[in-house]
Protein backbone atom coordinates (compact mmCIF):
# COMPACT_ATOMS: atom_id res chain seq x y z
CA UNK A 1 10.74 -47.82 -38.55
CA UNK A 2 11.06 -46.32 -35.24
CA UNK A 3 11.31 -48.70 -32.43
CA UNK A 4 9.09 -47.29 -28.62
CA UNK A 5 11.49 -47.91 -25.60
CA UNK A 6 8.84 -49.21 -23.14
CA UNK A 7 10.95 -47.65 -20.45
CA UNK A 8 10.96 -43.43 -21.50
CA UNK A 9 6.81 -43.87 -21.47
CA UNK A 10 5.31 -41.16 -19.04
CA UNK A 11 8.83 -39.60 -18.68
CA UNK A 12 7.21 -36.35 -19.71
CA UNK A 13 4.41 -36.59 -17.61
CA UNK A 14 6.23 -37.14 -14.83
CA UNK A 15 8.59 -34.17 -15.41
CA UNK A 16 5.57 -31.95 -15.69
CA UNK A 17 4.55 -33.34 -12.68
CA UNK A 18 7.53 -32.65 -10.46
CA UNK A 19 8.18 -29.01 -12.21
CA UNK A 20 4.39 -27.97 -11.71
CA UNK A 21 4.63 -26.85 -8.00
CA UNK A 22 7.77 -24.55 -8.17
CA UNK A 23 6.24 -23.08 -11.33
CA UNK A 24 2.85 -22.37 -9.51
CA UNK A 25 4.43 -21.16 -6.14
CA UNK A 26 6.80 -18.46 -8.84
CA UNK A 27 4.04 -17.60 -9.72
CA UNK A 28 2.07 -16.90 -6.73
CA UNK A 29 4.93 -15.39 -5.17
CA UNK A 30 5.20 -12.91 -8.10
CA UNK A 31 1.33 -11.92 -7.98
CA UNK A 32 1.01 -11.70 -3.90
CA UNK A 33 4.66 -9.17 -4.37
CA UNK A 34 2.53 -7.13 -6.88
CA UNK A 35 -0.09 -6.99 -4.64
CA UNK A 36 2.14 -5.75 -1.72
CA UNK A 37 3.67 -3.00 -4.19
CA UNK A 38 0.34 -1.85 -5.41
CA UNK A 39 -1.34 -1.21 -1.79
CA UNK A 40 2.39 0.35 -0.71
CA UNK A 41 2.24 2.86 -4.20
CA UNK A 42 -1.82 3.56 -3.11
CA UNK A 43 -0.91 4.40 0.68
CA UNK A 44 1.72 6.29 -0.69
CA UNK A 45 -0.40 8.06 -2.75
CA UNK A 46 -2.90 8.93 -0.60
CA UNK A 47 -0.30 10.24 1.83
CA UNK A 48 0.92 12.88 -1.05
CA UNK A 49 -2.02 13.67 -0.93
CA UNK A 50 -3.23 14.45 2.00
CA UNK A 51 -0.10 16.38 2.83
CA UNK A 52 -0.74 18.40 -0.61
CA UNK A 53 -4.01 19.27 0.53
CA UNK A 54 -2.98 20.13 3.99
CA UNK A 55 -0.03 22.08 2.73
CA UNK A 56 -2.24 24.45 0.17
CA UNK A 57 -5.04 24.54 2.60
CA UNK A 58 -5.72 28.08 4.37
CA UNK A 59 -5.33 28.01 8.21
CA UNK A 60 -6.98 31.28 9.75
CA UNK A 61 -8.67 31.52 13.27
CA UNK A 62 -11.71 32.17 11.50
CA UNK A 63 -14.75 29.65 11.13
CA UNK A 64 -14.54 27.40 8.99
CA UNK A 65 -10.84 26.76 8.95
CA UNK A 66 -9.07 25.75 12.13
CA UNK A 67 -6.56 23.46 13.15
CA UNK A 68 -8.75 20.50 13.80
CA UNK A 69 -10.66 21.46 10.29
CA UNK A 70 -7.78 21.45 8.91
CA UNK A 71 -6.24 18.53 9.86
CA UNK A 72 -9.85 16.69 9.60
CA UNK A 73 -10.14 17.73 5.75
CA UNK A 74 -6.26 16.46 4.84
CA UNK A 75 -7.17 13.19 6.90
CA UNK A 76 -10.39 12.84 5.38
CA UNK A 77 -8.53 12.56 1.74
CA UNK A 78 -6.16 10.37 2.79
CA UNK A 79 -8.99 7.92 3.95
CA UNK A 80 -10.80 8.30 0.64
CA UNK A 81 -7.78 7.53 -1.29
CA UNK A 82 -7.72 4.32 0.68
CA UNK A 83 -11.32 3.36 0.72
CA UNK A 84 -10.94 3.96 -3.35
CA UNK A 85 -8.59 1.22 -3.69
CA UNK A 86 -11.11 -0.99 -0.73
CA UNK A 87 -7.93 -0.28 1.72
CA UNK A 88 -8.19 0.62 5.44
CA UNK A 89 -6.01 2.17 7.95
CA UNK A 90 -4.72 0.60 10.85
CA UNK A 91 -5.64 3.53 13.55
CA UNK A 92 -5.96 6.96 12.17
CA UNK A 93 -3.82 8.57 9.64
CA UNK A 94 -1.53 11.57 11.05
CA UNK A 95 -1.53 15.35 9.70
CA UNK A 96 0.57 17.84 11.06
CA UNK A 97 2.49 21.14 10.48
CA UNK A 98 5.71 21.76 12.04
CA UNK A 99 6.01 24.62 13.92
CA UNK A 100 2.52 24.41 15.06
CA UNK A 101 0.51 26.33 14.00
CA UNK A 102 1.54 26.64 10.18
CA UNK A 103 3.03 29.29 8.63
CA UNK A 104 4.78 29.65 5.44
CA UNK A 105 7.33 27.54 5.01
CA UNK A 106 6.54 25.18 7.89
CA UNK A 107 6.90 21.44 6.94
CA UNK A 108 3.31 19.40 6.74
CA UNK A 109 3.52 15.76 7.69
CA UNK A 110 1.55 12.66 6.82
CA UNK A 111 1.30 8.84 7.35
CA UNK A 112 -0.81 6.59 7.59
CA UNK A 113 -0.20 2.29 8.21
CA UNK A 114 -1.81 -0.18 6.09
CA UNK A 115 -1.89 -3.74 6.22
CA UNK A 116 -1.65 -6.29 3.59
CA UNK A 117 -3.21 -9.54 3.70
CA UNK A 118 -1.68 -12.24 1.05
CA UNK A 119 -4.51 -14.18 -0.45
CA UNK A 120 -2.90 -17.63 -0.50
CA UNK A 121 -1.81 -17.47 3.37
CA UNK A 122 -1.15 -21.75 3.50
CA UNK A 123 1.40 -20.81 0.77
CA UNK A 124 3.29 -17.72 1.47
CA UNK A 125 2.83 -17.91 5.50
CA UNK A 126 5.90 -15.62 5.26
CA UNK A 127 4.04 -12.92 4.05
CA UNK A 128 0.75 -13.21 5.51
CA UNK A 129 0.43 -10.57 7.19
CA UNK A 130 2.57 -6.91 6.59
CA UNK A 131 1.86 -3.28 8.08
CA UNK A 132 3.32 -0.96 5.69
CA UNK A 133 3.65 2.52 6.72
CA UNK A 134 3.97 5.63 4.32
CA UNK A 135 4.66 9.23 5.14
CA UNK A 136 5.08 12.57 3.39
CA UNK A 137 6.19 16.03 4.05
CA UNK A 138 5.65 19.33 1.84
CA UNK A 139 6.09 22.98 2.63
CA UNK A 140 3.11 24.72 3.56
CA UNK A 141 2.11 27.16 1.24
């Protein structure tokens, strides 16, 4: 017959108790990180492609393509990316060409700043608040 030491009662308890917050902050440390990494892959995704559709879109002096069009319609899919994954961007995403205006072979840049906001800000104050910036260059077409 087993004999109960009266003084190893609660024991486990109490380690559950004292392992419970650095198991919860892991964990919300590894979820807010995945957040950060998903908005940085979607702003750099919408980057490629707004410099994809600015490098394969015509530029002529001609209505309905212009520079401003042009740079308007790359822009425009950049933001869309963005608003498809409920993301804004801080000021106005950039689309260039370098030499201006484009030619064959001239490089087409874009970026565009996002910020993420952690969830859990009392927790993680260290991460509270981070502008992440993504860019992207092709050759115009």
């Amino acid at each position: 017959m087993r004999q109960r030491l009266g003084t190893e009662r609660g024991t486990s308890t109490l380690e559950f108790i004292v392992v419970l917050p650095f198991l919860l902050l892991i964990m919300l440390v590894g979820v807010e990180l995945s957040r950060a990494w998903l908005t940085a892959h979607v702003a750099s995704s919408a980057v490629r492609e707004g410099a994809r559709l600015g490098a394969v879109t015509p530029i002529s002096p001609d209505p309905p393509y212009n520079m401003t069009t042009w740079a308007e319609t790359a822009t425009g899919r950049i933001t869309d990316v963005l608003s498809g994954a409920n993301l804004t961007a801080l000021g106005a995403p950039t689309v260039g060409c370098t030499p201006t205006p484009c030619a064959p072979n001239s490089q087409v840049d874009a970026s565009v700043t996002v910020r993420f906001q952690t969830v859990v800000p009392l927790f993680l104050p260290q991460i509270a608040q981070i502008d992440i910036t993504q860019s992207a260059t092709m050759r115009y077409e």
